[in-house]
N, C-alpha and C. Protein backbone atom coordinates (compact mmCIF):
# COMPACT_ATOMS: atom_id res chain seq x y z
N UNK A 1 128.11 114.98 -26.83
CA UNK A 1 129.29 115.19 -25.99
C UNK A 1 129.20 116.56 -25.35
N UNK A 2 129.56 116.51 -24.31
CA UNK A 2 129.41 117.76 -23.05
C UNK A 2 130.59 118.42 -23.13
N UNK A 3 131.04 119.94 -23.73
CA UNK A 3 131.86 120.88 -23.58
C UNK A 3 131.53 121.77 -22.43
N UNK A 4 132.28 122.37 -22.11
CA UNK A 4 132.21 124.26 -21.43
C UNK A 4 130.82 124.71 -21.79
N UNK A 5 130.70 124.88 -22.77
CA UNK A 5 129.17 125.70 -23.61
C UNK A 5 128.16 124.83 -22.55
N UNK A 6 128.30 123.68 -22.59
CA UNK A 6 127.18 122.99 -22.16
C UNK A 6 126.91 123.46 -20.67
N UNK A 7 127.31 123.69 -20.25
CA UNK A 7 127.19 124.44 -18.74
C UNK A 7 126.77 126.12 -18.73
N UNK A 8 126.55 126.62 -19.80
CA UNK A 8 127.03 127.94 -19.88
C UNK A 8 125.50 128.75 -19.09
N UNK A 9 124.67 127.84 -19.04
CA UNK A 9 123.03 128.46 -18.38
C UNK A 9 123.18 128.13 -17.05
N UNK A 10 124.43 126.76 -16.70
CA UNK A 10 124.36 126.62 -15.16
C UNK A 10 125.02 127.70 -14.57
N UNK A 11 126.14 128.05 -15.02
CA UNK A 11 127.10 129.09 -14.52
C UNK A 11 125.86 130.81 -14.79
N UNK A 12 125.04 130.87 -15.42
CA UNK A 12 124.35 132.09 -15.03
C UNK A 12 123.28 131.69 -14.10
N UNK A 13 122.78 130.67 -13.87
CA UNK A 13 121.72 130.41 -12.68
C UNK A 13 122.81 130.96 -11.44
N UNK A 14 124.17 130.44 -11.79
CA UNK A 14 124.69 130.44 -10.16
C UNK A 14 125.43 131.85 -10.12
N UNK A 15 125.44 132.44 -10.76
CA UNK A 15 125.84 133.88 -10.81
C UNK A 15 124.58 135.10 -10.52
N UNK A 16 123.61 134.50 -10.97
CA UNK A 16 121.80 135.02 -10.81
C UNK A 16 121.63 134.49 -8.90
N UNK A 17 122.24 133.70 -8.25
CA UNK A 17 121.92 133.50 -7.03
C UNK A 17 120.66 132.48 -6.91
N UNK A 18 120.38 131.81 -8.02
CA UNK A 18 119.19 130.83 -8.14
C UNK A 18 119.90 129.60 -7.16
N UNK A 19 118.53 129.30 -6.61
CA UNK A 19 118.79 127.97 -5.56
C UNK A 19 119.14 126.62 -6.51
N UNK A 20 118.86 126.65 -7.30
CA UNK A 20 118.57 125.27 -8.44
C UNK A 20 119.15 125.81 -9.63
N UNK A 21 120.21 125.20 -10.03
CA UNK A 21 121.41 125.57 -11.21
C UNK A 21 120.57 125.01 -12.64
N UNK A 22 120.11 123.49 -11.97
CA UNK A 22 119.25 123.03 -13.59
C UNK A 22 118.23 123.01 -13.61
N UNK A 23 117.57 123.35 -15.16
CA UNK A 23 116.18 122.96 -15.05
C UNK A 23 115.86 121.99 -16.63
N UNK A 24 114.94 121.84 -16.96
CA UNK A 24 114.53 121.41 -18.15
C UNK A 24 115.43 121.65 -19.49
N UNK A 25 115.98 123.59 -19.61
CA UNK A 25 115.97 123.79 -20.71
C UNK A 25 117.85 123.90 -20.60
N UNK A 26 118.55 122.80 -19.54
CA UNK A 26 119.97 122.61 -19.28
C UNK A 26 120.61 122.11 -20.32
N UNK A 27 121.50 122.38 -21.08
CA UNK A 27 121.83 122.01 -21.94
C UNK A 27 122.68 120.82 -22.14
N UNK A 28 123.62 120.23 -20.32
CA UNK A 28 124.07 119.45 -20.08
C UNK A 28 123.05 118.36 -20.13
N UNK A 29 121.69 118.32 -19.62
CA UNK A 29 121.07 117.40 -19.38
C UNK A 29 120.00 117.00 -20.91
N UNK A 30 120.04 117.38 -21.73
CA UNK A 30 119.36 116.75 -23.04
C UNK A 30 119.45 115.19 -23.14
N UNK A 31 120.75 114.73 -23.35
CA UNK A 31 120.81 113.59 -23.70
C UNK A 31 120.16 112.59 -22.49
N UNK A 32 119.96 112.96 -20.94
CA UNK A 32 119.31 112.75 -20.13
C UNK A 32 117.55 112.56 -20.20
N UNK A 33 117.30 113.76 -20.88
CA UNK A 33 116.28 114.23 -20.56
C UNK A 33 115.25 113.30 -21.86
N UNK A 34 115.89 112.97 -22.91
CA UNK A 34 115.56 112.35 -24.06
C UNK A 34 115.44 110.79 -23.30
N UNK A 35 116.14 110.40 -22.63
CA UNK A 35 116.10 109.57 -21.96
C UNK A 35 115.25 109.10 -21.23
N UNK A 36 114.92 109.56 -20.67
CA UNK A 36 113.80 110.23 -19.40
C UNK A 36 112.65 109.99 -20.35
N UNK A 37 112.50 110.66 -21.04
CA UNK A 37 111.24 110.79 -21.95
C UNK A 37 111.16 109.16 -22.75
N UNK A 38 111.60 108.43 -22.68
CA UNK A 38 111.41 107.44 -23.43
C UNK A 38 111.51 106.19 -22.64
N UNK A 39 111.06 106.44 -21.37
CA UNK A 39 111.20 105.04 -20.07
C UNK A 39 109.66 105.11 -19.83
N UNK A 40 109.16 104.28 -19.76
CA UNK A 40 108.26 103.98 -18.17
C UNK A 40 108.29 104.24 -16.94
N UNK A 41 106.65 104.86 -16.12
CA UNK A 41 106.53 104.90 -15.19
C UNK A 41 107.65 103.96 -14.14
N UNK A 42 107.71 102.36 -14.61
CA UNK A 42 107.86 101.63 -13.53
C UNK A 42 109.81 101.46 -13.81
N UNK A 43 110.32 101.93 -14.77
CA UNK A 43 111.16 102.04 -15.03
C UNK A 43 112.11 103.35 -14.32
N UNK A 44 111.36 104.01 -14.47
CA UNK A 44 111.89 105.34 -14.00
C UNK A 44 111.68 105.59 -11.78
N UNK A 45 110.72 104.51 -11.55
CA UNK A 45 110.42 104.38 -10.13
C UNK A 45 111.69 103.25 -9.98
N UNK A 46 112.53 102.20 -10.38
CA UNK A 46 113.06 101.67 -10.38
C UNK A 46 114.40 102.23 -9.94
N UNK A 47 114.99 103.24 -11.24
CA UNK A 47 115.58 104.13 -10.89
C UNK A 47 115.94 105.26 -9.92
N UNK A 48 114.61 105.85 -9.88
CA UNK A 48 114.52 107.02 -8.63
C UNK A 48 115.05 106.27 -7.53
N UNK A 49 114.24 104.94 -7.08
CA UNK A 49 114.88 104.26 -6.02
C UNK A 49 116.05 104.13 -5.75
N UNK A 50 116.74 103.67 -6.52
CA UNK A 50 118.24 103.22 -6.58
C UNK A 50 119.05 104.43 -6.55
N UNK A 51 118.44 105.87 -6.85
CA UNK A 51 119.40 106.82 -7.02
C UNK A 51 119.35 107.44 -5.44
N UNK A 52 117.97 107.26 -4.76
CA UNK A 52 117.69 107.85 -4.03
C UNK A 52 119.01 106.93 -2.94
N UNK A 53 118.76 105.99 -2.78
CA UNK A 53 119.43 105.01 -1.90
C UNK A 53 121.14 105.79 -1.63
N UNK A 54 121.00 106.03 -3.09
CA UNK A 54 122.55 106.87 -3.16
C UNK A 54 122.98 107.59 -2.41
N UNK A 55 122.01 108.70 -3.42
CA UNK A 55 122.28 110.44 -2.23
C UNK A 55 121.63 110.09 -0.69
N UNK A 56 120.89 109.41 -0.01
CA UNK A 56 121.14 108.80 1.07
C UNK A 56 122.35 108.48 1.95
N UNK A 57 123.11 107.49 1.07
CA UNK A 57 124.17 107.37 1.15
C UNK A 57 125.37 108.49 1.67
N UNK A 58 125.27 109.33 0.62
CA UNK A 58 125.76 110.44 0.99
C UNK A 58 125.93 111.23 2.21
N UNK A 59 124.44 111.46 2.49
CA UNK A 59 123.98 112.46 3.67
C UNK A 59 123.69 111.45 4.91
N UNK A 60 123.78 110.45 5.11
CA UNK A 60 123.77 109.64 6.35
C UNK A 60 124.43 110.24 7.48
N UNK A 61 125.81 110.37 7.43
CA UNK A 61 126.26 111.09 8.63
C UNK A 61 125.89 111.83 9.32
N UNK A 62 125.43 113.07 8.32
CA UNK A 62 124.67 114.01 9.13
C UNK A 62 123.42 114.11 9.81
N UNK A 63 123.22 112.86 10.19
CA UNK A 63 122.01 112.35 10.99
C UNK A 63 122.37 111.13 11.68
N UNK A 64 122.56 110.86 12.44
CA UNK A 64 123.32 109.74 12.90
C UNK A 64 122.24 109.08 14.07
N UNK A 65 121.21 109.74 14.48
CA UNK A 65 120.06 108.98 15.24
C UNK A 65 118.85 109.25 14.22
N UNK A 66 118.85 110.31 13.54
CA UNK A 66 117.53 110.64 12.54
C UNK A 66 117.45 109.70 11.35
N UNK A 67 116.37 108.93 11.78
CA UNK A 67 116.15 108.19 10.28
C UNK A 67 115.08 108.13 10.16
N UNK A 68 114.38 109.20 9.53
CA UNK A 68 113.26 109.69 8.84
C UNK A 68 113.57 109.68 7.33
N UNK A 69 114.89 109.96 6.84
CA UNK A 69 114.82 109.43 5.52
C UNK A 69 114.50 108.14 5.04
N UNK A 70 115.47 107.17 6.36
CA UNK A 70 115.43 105.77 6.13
C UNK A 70 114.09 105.62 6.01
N UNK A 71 113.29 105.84 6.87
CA UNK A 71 111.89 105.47 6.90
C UNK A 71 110.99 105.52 5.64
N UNK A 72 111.29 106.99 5.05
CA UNK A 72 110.57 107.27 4.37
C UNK A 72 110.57 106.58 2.92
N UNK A 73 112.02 106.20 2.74
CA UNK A 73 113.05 104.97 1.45
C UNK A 73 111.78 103.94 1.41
N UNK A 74 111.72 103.13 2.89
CA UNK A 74 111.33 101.58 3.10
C UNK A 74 110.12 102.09 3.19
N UNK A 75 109.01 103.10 3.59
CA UNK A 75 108.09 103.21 3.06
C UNK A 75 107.37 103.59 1.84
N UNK A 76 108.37 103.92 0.83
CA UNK A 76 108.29 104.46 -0.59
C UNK A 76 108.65 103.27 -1.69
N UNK A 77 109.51 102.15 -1.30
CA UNK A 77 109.36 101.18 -1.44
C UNK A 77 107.84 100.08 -1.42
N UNK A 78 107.48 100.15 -0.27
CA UNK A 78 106.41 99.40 -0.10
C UNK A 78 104.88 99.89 -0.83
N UNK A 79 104.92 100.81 -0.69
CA UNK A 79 104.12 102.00 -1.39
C UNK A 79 104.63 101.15 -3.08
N UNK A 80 105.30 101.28 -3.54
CA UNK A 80 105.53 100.77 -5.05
C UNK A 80 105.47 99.35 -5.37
N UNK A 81 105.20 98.58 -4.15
CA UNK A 81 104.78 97.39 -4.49
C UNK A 81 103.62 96.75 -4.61
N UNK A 82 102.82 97.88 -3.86
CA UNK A 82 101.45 98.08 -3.53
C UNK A 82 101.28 97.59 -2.04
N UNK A 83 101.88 97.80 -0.95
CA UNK A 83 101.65 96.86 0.52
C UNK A 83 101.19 97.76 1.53
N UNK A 84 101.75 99.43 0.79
CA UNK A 84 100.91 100.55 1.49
C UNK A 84 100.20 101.52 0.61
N UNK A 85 99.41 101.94 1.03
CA UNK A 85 98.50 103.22 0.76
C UNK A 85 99.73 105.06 0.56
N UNK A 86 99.10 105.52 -0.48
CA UNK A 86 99.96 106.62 -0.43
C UNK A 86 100.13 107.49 0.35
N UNK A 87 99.18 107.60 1.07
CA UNK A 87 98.91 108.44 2.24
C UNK A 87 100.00 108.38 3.10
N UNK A 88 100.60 106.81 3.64
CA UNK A 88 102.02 106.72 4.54
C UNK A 88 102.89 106.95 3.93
N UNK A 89 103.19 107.15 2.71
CA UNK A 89 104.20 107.40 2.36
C UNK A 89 104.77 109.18 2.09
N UNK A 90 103.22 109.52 1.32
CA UNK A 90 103.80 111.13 1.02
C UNK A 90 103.97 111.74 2.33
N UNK A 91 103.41 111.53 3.32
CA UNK A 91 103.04 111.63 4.85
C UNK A 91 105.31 111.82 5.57
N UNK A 92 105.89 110.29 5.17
CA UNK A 92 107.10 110.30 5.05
C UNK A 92 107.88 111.21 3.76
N UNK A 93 107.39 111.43 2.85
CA UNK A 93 108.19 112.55 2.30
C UNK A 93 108.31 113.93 2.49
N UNK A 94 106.87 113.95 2.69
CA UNK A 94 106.79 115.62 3.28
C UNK A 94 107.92 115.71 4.28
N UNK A 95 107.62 114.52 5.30
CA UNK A 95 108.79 114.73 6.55
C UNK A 95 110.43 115.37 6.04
N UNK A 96 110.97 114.20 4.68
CA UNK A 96 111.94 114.73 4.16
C UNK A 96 112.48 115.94 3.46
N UNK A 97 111.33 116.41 3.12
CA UNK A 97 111.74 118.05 2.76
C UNK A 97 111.35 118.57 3.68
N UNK A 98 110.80 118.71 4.82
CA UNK A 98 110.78 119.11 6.13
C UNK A 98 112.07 119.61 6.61
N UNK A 99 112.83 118.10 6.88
CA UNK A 99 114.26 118.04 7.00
C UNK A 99 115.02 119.38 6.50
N UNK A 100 115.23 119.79 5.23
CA UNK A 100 115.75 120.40 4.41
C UNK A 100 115.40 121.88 5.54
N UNK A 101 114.92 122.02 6.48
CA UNK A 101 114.37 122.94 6.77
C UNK A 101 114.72 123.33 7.87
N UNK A 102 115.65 122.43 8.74
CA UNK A 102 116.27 121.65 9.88
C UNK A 102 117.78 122.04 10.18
N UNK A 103 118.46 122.65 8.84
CA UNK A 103 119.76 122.61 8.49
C UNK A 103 119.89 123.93 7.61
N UNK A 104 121.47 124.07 7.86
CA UNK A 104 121.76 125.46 7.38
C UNK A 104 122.85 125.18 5.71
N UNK A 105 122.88 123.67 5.82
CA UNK A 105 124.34 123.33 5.12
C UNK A 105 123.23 123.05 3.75
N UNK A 106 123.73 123.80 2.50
CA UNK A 106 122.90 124.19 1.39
C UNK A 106 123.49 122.67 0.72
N UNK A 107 124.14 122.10 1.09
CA UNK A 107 124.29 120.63 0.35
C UNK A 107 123.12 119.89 0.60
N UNK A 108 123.23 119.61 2.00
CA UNK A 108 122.27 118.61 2.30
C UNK A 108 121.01 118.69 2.18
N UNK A 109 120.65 120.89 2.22
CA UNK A 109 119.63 120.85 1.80
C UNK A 109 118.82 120.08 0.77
N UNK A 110 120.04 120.79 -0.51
CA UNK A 110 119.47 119.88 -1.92
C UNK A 110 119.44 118.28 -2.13
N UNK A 111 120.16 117.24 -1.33
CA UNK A 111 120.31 116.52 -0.94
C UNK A 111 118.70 115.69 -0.56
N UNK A 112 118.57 116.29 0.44
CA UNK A 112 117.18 116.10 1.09
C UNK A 112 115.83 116.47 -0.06
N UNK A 113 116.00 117.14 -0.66
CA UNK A 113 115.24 117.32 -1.74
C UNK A 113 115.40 117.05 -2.93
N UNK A 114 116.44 116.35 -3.29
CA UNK A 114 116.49 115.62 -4.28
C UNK A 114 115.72 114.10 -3.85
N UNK A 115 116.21 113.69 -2.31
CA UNK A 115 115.16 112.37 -2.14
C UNK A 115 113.64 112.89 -2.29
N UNK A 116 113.46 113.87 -1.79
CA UNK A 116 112.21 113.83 -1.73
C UNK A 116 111.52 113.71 -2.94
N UNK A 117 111.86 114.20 -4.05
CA UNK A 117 111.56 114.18 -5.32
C UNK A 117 111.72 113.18 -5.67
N UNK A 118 112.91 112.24 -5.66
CA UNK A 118 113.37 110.87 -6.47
C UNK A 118 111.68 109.81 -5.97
N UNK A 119 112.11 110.31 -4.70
CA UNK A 119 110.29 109.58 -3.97
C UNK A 119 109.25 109.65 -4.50
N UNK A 120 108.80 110.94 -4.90
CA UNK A 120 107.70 111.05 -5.65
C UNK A 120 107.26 110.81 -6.67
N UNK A 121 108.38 109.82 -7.52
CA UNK A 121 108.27 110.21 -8.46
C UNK A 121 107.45 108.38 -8.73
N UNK A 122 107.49 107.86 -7.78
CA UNK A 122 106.36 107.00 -7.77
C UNK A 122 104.78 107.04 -7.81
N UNK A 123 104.74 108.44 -7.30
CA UNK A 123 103.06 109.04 -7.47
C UNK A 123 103.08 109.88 -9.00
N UNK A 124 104.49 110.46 -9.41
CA UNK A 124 103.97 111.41 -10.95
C UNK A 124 105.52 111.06 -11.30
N UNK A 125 105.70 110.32 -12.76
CA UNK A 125 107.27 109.80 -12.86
C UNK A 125 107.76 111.42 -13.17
N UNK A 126 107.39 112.22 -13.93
CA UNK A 126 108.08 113.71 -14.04
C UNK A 126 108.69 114.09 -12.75
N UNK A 127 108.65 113.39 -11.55
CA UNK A 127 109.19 114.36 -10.35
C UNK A 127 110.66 113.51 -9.94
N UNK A 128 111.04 112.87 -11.34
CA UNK A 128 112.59 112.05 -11.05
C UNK A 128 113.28 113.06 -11.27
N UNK A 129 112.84 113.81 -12.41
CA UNK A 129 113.50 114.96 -13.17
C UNK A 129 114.35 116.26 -11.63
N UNK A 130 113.33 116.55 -11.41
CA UNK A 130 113.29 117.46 -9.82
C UNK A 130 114.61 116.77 -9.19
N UNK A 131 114.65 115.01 -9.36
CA UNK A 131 116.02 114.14 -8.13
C UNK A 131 117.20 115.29 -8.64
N UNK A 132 117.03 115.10 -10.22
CA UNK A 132 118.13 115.54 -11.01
C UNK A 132 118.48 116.58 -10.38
N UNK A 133 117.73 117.35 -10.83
CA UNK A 133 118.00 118.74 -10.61
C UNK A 133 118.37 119.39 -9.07
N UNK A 134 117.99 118.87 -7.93
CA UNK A 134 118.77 119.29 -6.61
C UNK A 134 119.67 118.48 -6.14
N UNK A 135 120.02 117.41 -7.27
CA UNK A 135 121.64 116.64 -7.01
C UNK A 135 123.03 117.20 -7.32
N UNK A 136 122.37 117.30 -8.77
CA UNK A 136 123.42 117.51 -9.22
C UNK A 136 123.86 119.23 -8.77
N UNK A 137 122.89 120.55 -8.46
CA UNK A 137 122.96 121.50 -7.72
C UNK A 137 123.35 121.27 -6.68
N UNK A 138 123.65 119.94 -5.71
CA UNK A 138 124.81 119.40 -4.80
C UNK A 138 125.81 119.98 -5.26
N UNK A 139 126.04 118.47 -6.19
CA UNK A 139 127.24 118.64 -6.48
C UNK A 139 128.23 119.99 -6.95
N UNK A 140 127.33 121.14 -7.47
CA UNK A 140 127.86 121.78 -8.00
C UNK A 140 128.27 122.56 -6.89
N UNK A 141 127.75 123.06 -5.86
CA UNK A 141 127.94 123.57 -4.44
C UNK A 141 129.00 122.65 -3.76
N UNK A 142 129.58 121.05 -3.83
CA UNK A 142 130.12 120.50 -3.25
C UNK A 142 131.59 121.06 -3.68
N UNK A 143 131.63 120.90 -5.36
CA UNK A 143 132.94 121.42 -6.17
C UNK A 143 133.39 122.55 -6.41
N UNK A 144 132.11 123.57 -6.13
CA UNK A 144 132.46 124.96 -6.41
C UNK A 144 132.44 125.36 -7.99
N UNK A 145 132.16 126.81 -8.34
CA UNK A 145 132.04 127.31 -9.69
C UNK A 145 132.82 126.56 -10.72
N UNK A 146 134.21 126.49 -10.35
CA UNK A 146 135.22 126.24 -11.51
C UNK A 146 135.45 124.91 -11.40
N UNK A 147 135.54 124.40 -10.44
CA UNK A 147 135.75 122.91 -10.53
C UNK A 147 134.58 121.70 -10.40
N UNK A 148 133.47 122.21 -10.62
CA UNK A 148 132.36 121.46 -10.87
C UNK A 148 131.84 120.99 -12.12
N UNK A 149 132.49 120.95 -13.44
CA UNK A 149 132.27 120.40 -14.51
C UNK A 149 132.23 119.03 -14.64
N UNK A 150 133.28 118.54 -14.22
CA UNK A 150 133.68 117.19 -14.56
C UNK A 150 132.93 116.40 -13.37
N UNK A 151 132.41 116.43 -12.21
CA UNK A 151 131.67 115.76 -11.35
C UNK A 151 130.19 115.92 -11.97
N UNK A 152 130.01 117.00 -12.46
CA UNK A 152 128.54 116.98 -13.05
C UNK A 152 128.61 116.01 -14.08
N UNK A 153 129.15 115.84 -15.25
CA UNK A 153 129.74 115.11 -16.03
C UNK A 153 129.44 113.76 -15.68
N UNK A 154 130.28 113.59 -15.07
CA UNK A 154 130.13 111.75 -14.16
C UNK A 154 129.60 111.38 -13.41
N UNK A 155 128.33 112.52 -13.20
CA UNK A 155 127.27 112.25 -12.38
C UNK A 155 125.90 112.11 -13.47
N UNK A 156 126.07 112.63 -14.51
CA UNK A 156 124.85 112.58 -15.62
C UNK A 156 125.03 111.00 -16.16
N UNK A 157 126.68 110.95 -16.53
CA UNK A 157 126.71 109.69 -17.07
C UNK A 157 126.76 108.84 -16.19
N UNK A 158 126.63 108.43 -15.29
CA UNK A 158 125.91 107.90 -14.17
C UNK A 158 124.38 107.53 -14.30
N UNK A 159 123.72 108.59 -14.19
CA UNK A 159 122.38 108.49 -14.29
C UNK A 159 121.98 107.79 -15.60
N UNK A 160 122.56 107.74 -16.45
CA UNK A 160 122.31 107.35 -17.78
C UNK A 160 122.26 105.66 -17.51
N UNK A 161 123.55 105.61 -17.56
CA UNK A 161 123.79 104.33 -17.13
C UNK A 161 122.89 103.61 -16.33
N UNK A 162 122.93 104.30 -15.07
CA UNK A 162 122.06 103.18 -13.99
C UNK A 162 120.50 103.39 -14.69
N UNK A 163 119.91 104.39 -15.23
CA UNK A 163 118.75 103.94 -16.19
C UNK A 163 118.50 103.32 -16.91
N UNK A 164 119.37 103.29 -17.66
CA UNK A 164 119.91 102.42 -18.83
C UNK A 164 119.37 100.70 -18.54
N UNK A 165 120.51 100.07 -17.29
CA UNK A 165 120.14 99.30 -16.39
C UNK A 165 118.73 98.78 -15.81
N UNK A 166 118.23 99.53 -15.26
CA UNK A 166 117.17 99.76 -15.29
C UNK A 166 116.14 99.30 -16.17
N UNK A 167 116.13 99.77 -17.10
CA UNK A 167 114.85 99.37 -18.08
C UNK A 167 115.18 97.80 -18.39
N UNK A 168 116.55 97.72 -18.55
CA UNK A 168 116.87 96.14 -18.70
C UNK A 168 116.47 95.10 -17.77
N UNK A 169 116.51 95.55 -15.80
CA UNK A 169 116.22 94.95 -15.44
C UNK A 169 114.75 94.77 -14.81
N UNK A 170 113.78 95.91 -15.50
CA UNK A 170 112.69 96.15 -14.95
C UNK A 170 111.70 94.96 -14.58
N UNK A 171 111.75 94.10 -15.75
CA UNK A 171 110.99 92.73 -15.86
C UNK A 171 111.53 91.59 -14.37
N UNK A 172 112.29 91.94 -13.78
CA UNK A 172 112.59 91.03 -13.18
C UNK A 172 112.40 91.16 -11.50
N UNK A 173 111.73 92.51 -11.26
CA UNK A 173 111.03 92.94 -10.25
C UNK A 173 109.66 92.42 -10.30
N UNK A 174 109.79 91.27 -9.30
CA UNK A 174 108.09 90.62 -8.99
C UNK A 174 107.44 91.46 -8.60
N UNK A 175 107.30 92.36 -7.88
CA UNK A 175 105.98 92.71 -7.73
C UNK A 175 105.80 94.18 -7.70
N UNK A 176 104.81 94.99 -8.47
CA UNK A 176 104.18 96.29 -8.39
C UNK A 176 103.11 96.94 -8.05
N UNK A 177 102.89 97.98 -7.35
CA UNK A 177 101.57 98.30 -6.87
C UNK A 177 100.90 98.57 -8.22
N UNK A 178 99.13 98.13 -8.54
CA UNK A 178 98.99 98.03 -9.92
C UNK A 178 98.72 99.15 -10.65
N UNK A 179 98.34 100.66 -10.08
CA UNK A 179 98.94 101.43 -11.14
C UNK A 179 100.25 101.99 -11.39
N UNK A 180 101.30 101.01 -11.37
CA UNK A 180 102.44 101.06 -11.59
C UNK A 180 102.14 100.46 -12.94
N UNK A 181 101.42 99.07 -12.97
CA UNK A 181 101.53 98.32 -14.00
C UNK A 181 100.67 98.55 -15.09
N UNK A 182 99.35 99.53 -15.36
CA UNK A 182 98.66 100.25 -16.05
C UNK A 182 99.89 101.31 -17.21
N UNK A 183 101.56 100.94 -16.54
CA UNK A 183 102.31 101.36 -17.70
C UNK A 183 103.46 100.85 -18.62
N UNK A 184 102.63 100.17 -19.52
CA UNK A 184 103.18 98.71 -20.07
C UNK A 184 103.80 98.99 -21.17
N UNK A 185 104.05 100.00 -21.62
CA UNK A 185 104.71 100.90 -22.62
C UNK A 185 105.94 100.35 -23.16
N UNK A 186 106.77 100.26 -22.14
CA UNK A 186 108.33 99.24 -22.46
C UNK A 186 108.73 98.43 -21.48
């Protein structure tokens, strides 16, 4: 269970002026991170997807003819089914943290780099971790110092959940590019 304390390293990252509030050794994110550690490659690409689709979601407006994210989604997709080569795809992610580069608004920055990461994490599953970490550093920039607890909160247990999900429904995704499937673990 997540108290005050549990935040107490985010609130000195953001007092230190650090771009990225979480990292590994977050104390909010353990029960996450234990999590994390005990999925599959194709489990955790399952996920990234679905989260990515999200924070997408999110930041759509602020692009309203630019869809280089979109692109880069439906080519990161196909890429995980095996129908493209990685080359088109990291090719489209780079583009997306590109983006991040485009804009002054420190949301969307992290935003944009949380997809980019959730993306990658089809080439190395450790780079879902990274989604985490410049989302929820959204959010915490969206709510501000004092009132960003409880959105972080229901944004972890979120992630839990839709992972959770996830591993349940992994089996029922026909098709994977095959070193996706070289990870048969769970």
């Amino acid at each position: 269970m997540m108290n005050s304390d549990s935040f107490s390293d985010v609130r000195i990252k953001i007092r230190n002026n650090n771009k990225i509030f979480f990292n590994q050794n977050s104390e909010c994110l353990k029960p996450l991170l234990n999590l994390i550690a005990s999925m599959n490659h194709r489990t955790m690409v399952l996920w990234a997807l679905k989260m990515v689709r999200e924070i997408h979601s999110s930041i759509r407006h602020y692009f309203d003819t630019d869809n280089r994210v979109g692109q880069a989604i439906i080519l990161c997709e196909k890429w995980a089914k095996g129908d493209i080569k990685m080359q088109l795809a990291k090719k489209a992610i780079l583009e997306v943290h590109h983006m991040a580069k485009e804009t002054d608004n420190l949301r969307v920055i992290t935003k944009l780099h949380a997809i980019g990461q959730g993306l990658s994490t089809i080439h190395v599953k450790t780079h879902a971790i990274g989604m985490v970490f410049y989302d929820l550093t959204s959010a915490v920039l969206e709510y501000g110092i004092d009132s960003f607890e409880e959105a972080v909160k229901n944004k972890i247990n979120e992630y839990i959940i839709t992972l959770k999900t996830c591993n349940q429904e992994i089996n029922k995704v026909i098709k994977w590019n095959s070193f996706l499937m070289k990870d048969m673990t769970n």
